[in-house]
N, C-alpha and C. Protein backbone atom coordinates (compact mmCIF):
# COMPACT_ATOMS: atom_id res chain seq x y z
N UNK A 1 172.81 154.06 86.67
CA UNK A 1 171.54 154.28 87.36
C UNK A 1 171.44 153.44 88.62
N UNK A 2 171.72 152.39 88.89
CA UNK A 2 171.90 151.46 89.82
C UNK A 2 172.99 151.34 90.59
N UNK A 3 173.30 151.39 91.40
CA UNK A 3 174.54 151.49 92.44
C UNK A 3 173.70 150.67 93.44
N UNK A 4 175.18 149.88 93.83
CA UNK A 4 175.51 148.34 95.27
C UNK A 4 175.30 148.67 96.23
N UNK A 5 174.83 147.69 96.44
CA UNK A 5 174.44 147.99 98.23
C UNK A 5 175.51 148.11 98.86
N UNK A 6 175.42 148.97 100.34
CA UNK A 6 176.98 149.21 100.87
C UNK A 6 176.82 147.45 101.43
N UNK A 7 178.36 147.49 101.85
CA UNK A 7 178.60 145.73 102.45
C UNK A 7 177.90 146.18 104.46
N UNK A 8 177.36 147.06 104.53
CA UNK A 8 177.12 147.32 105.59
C UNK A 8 175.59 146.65 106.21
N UNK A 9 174.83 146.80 104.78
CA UNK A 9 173.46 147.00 105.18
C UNK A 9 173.42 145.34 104.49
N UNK A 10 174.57 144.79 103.82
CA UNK A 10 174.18 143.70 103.66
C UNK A 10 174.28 142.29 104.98
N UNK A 11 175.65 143.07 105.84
CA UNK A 11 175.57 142.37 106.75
C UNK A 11 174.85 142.55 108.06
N UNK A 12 174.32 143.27 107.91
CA UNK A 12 172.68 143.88 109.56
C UNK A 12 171.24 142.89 108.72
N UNK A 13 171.40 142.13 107.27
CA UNK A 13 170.45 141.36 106.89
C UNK A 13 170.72 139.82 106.58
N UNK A 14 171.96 140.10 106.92
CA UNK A 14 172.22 138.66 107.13
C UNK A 14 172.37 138.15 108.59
N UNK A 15 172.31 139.00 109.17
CA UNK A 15 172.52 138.51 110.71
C UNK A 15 171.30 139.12 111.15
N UNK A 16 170.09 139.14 110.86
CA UNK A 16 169.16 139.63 111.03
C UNK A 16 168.28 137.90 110.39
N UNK A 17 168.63 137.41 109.68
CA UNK A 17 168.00 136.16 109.12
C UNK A 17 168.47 135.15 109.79
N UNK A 18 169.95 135.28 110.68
CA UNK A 18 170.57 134.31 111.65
C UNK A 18 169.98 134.40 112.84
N UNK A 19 169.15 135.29 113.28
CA UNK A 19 168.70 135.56 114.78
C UNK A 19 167.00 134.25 114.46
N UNK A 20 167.48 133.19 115.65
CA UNK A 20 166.23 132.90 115.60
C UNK A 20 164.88 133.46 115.75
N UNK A 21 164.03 133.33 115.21
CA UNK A 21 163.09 134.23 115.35
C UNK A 21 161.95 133.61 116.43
N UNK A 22 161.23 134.39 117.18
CA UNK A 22 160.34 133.79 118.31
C UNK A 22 158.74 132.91 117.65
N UNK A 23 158.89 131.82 118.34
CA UNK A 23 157.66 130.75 117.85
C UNK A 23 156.33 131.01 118.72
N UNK A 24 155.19 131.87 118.33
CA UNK A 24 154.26 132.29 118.84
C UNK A 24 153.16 130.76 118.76
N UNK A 25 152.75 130.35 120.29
CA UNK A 25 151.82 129.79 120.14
C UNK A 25 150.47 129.62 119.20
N UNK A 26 150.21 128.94 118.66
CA UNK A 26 149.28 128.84 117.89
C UNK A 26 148.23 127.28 117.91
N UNK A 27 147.15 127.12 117.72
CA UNK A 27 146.20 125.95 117.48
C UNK A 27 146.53 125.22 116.74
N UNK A 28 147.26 123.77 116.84
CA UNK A 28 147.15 122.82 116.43
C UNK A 28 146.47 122.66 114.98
N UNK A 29 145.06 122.82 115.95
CA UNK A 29 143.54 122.37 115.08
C UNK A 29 142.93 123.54 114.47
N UNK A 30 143.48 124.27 114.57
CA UNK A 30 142.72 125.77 113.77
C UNK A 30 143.65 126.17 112.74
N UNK A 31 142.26 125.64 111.38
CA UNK A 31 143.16 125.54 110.02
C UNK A 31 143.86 127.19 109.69
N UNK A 32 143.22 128.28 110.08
CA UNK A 32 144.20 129.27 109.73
C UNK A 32 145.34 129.93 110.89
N UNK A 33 145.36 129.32 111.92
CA UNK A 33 146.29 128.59 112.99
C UNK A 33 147.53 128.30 112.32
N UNK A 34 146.98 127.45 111.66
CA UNK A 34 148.33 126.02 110.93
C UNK A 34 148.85 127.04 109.72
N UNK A 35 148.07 127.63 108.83
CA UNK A 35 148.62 128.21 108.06
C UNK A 35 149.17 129.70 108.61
N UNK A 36 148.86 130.39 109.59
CA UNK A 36 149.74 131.64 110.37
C UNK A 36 151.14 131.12 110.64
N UNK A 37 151.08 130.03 111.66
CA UNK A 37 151.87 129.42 111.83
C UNK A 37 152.91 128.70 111.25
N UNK A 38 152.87 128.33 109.85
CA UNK A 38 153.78 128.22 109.07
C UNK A 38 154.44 129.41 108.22
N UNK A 39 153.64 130.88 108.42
CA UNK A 39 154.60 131.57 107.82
C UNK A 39 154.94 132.39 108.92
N UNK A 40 154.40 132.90 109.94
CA UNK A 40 155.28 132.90 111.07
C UNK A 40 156.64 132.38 112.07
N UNK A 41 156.35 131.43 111.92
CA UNK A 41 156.88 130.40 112.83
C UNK A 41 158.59 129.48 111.86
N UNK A 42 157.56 129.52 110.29
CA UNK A 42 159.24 128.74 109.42
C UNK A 42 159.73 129.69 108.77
N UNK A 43 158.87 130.17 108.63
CA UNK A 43 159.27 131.15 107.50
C UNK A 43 159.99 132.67 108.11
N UNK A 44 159.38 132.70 109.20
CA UNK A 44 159.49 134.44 110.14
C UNK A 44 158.58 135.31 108.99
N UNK A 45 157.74 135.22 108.74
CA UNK A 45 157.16 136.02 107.52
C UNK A 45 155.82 136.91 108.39
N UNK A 46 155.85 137.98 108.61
CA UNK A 46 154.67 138.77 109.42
C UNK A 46 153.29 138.53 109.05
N UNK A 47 152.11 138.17 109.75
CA UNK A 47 150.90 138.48 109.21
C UNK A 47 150.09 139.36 110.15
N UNK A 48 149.11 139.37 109.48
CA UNK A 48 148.33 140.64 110.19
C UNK A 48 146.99 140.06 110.97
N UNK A 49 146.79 140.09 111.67
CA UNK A 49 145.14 139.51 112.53
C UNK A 49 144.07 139.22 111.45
N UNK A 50 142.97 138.27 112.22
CA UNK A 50 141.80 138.39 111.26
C UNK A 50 141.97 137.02 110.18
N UNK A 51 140.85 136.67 109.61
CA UNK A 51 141.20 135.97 108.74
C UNK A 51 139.68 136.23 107.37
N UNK A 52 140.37 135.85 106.33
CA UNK A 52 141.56 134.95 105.69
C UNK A 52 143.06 135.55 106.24
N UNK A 53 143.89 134.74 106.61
CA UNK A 53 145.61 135.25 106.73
C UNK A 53 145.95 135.50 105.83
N UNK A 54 146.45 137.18 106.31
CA UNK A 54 147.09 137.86 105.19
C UNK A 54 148.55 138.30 105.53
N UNK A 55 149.40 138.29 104.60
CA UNK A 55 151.10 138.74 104.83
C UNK A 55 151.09 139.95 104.98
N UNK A 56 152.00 140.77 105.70
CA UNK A 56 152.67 141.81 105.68
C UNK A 56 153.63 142.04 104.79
N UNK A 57 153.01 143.31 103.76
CA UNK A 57 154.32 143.15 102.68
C UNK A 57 155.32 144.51 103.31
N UNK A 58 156.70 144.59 103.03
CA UNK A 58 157.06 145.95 103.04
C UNK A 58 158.47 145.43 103.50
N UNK A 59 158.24 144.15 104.58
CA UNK A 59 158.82 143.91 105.94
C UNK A 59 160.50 143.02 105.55
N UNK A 60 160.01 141.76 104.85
CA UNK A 60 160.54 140.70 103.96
C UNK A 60 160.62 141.00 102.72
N UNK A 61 159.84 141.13 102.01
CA UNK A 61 159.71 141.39 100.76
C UNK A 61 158.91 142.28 99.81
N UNK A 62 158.29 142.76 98.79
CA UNK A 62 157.45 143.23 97.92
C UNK A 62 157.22 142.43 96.83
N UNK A 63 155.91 142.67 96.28
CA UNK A 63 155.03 142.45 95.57
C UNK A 63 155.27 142.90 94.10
N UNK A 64 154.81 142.08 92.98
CA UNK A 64 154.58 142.41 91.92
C UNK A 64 153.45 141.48 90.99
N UNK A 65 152.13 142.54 90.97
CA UNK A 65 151.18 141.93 90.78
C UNK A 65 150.86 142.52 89.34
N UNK A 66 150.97 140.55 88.12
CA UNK A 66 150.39 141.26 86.98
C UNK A 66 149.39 139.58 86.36
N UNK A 67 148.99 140.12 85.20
CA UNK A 67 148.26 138.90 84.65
C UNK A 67 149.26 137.40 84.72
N UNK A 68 148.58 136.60 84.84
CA UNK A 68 149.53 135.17 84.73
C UNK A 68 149.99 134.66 83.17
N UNK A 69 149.30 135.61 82.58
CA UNK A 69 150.21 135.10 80.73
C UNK A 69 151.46 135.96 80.95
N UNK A 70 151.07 137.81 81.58
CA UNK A 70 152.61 138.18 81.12
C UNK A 70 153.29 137.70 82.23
N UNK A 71 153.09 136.71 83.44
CA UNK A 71 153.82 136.49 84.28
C UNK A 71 154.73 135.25 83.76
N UNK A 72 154.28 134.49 82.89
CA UNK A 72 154.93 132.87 82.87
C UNK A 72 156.07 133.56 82.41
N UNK A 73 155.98 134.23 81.23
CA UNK A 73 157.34 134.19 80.52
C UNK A 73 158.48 135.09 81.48
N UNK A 74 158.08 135.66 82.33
CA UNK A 74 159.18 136.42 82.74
C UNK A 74 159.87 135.59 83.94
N UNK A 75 159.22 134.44 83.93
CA UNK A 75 160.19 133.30 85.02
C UNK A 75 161.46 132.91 84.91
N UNK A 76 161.75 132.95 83.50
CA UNK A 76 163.34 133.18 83.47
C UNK A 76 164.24 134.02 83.95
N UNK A 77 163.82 135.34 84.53
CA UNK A 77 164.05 136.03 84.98
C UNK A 77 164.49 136.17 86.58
N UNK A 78 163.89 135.23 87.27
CA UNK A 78 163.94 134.88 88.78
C UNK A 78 164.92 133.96 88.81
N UNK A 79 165.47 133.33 90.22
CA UNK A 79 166.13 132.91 90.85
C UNK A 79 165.42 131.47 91.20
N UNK A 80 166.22 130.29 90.72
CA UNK A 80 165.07 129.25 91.26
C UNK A 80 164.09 129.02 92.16
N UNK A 81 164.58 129.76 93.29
CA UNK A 81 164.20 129.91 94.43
C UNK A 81 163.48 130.92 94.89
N UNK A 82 163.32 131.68 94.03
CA UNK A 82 162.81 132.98 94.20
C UNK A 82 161.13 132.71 94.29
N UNK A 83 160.31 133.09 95.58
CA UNK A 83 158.83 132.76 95.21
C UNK A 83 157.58 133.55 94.02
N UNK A 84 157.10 132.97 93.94
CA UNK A 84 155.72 133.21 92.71
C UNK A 84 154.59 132.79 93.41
N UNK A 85 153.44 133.14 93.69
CA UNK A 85 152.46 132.68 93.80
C UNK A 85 151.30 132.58 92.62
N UNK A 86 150.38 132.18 92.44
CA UNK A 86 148.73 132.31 92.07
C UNK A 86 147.86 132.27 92.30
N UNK A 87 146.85 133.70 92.20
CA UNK A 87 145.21 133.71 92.65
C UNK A 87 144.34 133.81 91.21
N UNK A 88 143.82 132.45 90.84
CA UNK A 88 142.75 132.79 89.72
C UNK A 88 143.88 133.38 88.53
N UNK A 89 143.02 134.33 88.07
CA UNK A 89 144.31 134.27 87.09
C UNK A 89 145.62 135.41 86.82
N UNK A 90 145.63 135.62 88.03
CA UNK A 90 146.65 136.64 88.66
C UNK A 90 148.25 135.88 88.87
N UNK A 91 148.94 136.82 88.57
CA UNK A 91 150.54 136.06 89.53
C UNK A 91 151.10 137.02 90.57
N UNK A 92 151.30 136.46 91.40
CA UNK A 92 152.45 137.43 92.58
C UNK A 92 153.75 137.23 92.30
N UNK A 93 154.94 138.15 91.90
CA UNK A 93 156.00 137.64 92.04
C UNK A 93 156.89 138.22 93.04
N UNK A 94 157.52 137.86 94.18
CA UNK A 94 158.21 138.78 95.19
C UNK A 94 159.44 139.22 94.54
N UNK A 95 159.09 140.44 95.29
CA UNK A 95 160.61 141.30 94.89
C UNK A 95 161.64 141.56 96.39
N UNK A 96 162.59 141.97 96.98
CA UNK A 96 163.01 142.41 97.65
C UNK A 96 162.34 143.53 98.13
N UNK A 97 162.59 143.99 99.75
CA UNK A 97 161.66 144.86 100.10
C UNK A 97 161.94 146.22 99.82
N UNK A 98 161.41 147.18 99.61
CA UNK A 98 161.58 148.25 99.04
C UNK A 98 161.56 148.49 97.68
N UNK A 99 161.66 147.13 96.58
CA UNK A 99 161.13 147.19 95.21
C UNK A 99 160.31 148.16 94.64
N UNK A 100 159.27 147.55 95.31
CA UNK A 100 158.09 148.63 94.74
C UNK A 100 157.99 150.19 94.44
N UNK A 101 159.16 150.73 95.56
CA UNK A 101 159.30 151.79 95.25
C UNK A 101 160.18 152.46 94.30
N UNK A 102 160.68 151.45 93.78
CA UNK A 102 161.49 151.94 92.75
C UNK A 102 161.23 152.11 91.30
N UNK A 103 160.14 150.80 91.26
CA UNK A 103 159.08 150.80 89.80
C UNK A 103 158.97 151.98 89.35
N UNK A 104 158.02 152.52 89.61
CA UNK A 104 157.23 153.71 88.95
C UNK A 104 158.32 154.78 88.24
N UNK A 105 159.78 155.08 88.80
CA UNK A 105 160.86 155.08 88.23
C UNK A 105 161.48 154.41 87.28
N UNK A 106 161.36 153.05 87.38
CA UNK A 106 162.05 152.21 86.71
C UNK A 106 161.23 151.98 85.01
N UNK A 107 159.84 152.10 85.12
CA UNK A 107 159.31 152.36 84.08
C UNK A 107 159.39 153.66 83.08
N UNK A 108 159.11 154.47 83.87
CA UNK A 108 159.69 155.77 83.35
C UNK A 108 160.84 155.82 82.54
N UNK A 109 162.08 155.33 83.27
CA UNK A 109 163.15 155.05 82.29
C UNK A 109 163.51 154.14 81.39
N UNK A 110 162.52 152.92 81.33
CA UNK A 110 162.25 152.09 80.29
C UNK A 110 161.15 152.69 79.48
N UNK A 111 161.00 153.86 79.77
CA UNK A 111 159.68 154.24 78.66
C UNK A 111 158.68 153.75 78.67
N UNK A 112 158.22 153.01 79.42
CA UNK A 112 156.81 152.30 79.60
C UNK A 112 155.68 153.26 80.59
N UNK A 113 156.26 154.22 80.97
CA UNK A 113 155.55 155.03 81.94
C UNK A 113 154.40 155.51 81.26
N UNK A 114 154.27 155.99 79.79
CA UNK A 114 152.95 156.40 79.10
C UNK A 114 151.81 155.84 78.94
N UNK A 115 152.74 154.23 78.97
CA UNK A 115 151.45 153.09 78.56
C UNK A 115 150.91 152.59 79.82
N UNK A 116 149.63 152.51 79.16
CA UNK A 116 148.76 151.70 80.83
C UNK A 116 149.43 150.08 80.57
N UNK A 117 149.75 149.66 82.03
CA UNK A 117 150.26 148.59 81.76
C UNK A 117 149.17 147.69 83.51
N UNK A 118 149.00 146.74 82.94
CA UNK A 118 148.37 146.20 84.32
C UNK A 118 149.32 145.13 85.18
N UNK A 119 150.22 146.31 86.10
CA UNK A 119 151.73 145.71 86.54
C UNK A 119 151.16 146.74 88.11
N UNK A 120 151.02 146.50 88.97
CA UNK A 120 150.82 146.78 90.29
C UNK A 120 151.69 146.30 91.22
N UNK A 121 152.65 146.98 91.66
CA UNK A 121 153.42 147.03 92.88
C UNK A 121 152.94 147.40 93.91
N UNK A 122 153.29 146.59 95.24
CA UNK A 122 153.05 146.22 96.81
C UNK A 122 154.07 146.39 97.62
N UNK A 123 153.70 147.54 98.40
CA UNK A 123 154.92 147.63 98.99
C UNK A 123 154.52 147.55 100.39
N UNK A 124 155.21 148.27 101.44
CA UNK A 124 155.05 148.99 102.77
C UNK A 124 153.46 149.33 103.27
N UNK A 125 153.30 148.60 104.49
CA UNK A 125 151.60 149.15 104.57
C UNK A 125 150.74 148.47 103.98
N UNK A 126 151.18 147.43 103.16
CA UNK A 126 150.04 146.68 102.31
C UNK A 126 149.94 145.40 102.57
N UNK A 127 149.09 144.31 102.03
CA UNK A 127 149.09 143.06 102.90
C UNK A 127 148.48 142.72 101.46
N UNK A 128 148.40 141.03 101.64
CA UNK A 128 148.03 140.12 100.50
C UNK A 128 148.16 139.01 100.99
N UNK A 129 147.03 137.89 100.44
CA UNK A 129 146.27 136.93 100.70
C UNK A 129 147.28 136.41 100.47
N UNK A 130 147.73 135.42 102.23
CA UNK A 130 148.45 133.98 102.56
C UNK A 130 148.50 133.30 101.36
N UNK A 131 149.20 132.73 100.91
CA UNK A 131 149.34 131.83 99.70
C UNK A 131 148.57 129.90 100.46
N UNK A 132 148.10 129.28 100.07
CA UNK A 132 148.33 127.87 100.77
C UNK A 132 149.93 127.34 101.19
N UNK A 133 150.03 126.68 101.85
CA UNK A 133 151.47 126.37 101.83
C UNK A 133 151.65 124.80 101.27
N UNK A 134 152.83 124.84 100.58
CA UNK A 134 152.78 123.30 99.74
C UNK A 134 152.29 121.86 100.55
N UNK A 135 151.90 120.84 99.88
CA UNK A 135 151.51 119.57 100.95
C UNK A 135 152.77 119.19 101.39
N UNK A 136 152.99 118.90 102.89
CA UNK A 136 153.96 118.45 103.60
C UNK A 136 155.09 119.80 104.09
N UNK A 137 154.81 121.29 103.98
CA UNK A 137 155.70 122.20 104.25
C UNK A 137 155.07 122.28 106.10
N UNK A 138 154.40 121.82 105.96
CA UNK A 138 154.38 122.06 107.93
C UNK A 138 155.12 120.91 108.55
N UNK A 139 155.36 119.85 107.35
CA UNK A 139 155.77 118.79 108.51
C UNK A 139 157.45 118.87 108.36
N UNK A 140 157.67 119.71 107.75
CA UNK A 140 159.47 120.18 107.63
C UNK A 140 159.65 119.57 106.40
N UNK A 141 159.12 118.57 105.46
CA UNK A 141 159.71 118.30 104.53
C UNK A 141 159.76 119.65 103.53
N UNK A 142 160.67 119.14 102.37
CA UNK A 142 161.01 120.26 101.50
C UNK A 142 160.09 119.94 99.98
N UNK A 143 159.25 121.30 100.27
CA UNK A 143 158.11 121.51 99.60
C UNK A 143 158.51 121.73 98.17
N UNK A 144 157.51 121.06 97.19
CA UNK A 144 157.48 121.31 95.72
C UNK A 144 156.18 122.00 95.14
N UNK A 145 156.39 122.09 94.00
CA UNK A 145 155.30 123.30 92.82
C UNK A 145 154.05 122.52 93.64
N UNK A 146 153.11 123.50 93.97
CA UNK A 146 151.62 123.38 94.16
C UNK A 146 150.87 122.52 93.32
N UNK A 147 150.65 121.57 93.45
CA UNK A 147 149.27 120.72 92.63
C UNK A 147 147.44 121.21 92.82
N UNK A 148 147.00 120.52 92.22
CA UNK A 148 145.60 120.75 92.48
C UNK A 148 145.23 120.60 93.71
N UNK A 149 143.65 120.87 93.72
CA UNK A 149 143.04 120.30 95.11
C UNK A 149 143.47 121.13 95.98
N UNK A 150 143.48 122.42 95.74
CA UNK A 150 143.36 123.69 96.85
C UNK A 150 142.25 124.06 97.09
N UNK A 151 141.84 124.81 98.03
CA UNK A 151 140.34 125.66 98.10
C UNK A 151 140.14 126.46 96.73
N UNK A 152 139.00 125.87 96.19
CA UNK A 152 138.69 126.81 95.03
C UNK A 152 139.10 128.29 94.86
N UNK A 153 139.47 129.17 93.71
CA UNK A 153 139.82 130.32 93.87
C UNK A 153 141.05 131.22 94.93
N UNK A 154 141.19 129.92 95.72
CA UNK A 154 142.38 130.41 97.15
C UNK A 154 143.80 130.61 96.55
N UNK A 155 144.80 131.63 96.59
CA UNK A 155 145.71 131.55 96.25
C UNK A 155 146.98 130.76 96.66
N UNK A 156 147.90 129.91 95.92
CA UNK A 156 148.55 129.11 95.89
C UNK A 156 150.24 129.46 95.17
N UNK A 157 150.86 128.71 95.81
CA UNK A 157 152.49 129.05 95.96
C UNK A 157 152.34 128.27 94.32
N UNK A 158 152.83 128.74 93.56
CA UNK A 158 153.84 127.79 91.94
C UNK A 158 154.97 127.93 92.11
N UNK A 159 155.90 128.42 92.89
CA UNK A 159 157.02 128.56 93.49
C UNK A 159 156.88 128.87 95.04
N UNK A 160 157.37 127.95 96.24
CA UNK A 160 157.32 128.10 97.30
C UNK A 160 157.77 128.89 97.60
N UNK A 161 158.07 129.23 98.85
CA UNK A 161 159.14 129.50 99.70
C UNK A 161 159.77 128.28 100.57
N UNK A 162 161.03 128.04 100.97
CA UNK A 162 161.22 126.95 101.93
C UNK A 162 161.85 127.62 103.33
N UNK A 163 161.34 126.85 104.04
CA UNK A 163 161.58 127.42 105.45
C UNK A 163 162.88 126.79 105.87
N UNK A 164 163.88 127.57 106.62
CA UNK A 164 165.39 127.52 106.48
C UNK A 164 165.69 127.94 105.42
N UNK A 165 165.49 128.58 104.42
CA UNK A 165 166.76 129.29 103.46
C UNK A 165 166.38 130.19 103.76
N UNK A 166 167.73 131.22 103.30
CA UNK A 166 167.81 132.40 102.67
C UNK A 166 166.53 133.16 101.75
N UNK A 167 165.31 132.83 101.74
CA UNK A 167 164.64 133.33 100.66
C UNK A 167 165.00 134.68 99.99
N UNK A 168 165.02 135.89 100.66
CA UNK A 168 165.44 137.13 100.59
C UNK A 168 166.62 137.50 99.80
N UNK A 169 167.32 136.50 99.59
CA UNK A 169 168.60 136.63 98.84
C UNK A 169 168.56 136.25 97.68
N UNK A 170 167.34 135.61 96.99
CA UNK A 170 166.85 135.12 96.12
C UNK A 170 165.99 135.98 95.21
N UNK A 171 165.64 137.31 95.95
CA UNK A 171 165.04 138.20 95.29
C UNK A 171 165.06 138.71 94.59
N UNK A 172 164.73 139.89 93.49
CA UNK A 172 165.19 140.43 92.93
C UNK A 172 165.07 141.65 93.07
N UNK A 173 166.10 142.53 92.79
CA UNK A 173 166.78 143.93 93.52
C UNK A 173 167.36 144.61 92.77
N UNK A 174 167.57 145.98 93.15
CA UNK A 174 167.98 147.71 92.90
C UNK A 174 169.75 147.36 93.19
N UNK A 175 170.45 146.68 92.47
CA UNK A 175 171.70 146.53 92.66
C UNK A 175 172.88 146.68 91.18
N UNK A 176 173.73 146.76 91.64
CA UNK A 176 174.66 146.38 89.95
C UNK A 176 175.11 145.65 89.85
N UNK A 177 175.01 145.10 88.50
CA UNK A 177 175.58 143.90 88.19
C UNK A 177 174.99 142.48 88.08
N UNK A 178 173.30 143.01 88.17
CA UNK A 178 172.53 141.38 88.95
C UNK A 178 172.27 141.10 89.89
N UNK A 179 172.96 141.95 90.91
CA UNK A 179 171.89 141.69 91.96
C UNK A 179 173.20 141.44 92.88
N UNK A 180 173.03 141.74 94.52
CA UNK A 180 173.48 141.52 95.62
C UNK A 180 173.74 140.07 96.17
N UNK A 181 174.95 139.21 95.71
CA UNK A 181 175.05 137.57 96.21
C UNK A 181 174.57 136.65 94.71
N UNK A 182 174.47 138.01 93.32
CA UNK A 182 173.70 136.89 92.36
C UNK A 182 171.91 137.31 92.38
N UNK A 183 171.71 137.58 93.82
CA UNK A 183 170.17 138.43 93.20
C UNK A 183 169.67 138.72 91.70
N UNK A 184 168.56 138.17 91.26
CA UNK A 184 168.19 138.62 89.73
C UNK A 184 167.94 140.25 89.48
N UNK A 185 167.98 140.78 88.62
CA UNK A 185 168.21 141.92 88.59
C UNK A 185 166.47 142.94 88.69
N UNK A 186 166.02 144.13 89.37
CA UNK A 186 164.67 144.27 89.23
C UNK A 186 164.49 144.75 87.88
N UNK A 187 165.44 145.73 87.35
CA UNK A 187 165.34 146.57 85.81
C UNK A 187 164.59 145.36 84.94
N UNK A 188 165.90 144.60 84.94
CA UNK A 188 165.49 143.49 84.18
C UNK A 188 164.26 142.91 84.26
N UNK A 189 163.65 142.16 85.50
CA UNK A 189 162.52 142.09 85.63
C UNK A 189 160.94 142.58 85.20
N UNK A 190 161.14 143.57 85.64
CA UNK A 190 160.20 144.83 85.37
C UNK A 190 160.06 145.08 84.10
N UNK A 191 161.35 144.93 83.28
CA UNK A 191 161.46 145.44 81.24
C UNK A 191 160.45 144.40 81.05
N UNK A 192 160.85 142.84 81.68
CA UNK A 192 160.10 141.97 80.84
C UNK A 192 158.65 141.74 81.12
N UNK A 193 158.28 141.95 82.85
CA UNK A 193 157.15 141.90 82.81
C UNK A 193 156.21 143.30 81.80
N UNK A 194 156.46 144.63 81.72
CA UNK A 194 156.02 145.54 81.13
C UNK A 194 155.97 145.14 79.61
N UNK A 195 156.43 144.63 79.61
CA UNK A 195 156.25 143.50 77.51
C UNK A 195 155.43 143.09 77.86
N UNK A 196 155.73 141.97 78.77
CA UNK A 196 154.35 141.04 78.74
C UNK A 196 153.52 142.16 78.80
N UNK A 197 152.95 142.45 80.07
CA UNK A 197 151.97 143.24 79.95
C UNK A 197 151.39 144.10 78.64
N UNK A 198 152.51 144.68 78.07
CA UNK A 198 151.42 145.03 77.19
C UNK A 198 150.99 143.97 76.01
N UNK A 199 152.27 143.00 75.43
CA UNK A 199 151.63 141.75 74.49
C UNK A 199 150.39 141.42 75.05
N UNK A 200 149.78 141.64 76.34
CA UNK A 200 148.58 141.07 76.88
C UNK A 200 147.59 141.84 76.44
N UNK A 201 147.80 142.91 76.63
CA UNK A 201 146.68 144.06 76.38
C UNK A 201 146.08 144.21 75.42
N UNK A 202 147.08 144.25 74.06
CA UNK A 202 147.08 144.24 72.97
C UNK A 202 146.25 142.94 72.04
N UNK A 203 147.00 141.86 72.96
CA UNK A 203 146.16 140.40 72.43
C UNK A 203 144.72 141.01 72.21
N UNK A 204 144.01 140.73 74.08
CA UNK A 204 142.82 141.01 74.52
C UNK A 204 142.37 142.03 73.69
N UNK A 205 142.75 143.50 73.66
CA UNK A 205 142.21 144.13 72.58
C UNK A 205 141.82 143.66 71.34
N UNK A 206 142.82 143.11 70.59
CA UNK A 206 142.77 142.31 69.57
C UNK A 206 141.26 140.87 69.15
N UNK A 207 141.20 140.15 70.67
CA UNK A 207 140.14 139.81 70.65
C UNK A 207 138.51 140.12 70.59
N UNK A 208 138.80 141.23 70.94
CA UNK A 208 137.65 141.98 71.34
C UNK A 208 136.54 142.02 69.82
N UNK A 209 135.04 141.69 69.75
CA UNK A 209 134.43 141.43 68.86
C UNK A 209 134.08 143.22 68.62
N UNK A 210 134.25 143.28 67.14
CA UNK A 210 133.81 144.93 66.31
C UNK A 210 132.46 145.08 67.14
N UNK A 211 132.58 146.43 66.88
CA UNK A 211 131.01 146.71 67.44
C UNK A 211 130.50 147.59 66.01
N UNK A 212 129.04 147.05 65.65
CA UNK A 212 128.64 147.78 64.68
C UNK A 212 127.16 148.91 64.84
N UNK A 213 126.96 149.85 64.89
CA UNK A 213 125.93 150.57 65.48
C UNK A 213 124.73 150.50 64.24
């Protein structure tokens, strides 16, 4: 079901991550300035006008948006390096770009396609709330797991990104064998978040108080 990327399209993205990318002026002093600017500017990561700053998904990477219980356990699943975010009690986990479109397939053939599962893929055309960026990732040091003391409710990196790597190669992807360079695999991914998801559902159902008429 999965077939390798040609070695063609792997090297127009690796020399596509070697091209410096252009440093757009930005405000110092203008706090969503500082945060455009760090995923612009270290990261090369697109955002879109307006604020709150929001990412461009489609471009770098895709989205996989599910509850944060069925998200913890499927962290084994990623690449150390691979980013995660959290909003409240949501998780983001990035996929490689074009992911998303492969889901709705990929469930299907794991058989999960019948069940409602609360697993939302982001792809192309879509955007999602800037993560904070870790304390000290603007000043070049190399950023660790998010602590407290963010803007209430604001979503926050539990896995960064670091500016200078490879992030993208860290993703997880439509490849054989695990993935392109070691890439984590998406099948894989996706099987485990769709468990979680439904162990979640099921819990919550489970909690739910009888109703007696």
């Amino acid at each position: 079901m999965v077939g390798s990327v040609p070695s063609a399209v792997c090297s127009a993205a690796a020399a596509i991550l070697t091209v410096p990318l252009p440093r757009r002026p930005l405000d110092p002093d203008d706090p969503a300035d500082r945060l455009r600017g760090w995923y612009e500017n270290e990261l090369g990561w697109p955002t879109v006008p307006g604020e709150p700053v929001r990412l461009s998904v489609g471009e770098r990477f895709d989205v996989l948006d599910v509850p944060a219980e069925a998200g913890l356990p499927a962290l084994r699943r990623l690449a150390p390096g691979s980013p995660v975010a959290v909003r409240g009690d949501r998780m983001r986990l990035l996929i490689a770009a074009g992911g998303s479109e492969e889901v709705p397939g990929i469930l299907q053939w794991l058989e999960w396609g019948a069940l409602p599962l609360d697993l939302t893929a982001i792809g192309a055309g879509e955007v999602i709330e800037a993560p904070l960026p870790p304390p000290g990732a603007s000043q070049g040091r190399t950023p660790g797991p998010h602590r407290s003391g963010a803007v209430q409710g604001a979503a926050v990196w539990l896995r960064p990104p670091v500016a200078g790597f490879e992030t993208e190669a860290s993703l997880p992807t439509m490849s054989a064998l695990g993935g392109v360079g070691g890439a984590p695999d998406l099948v894989r991914l996706v099987d485990t978040l769709a468990t979680q998801c439904h162990r979640v559902r099921l819990w919550r159902a489970s909690a739910q108080p009888l109703a007696f008429s």
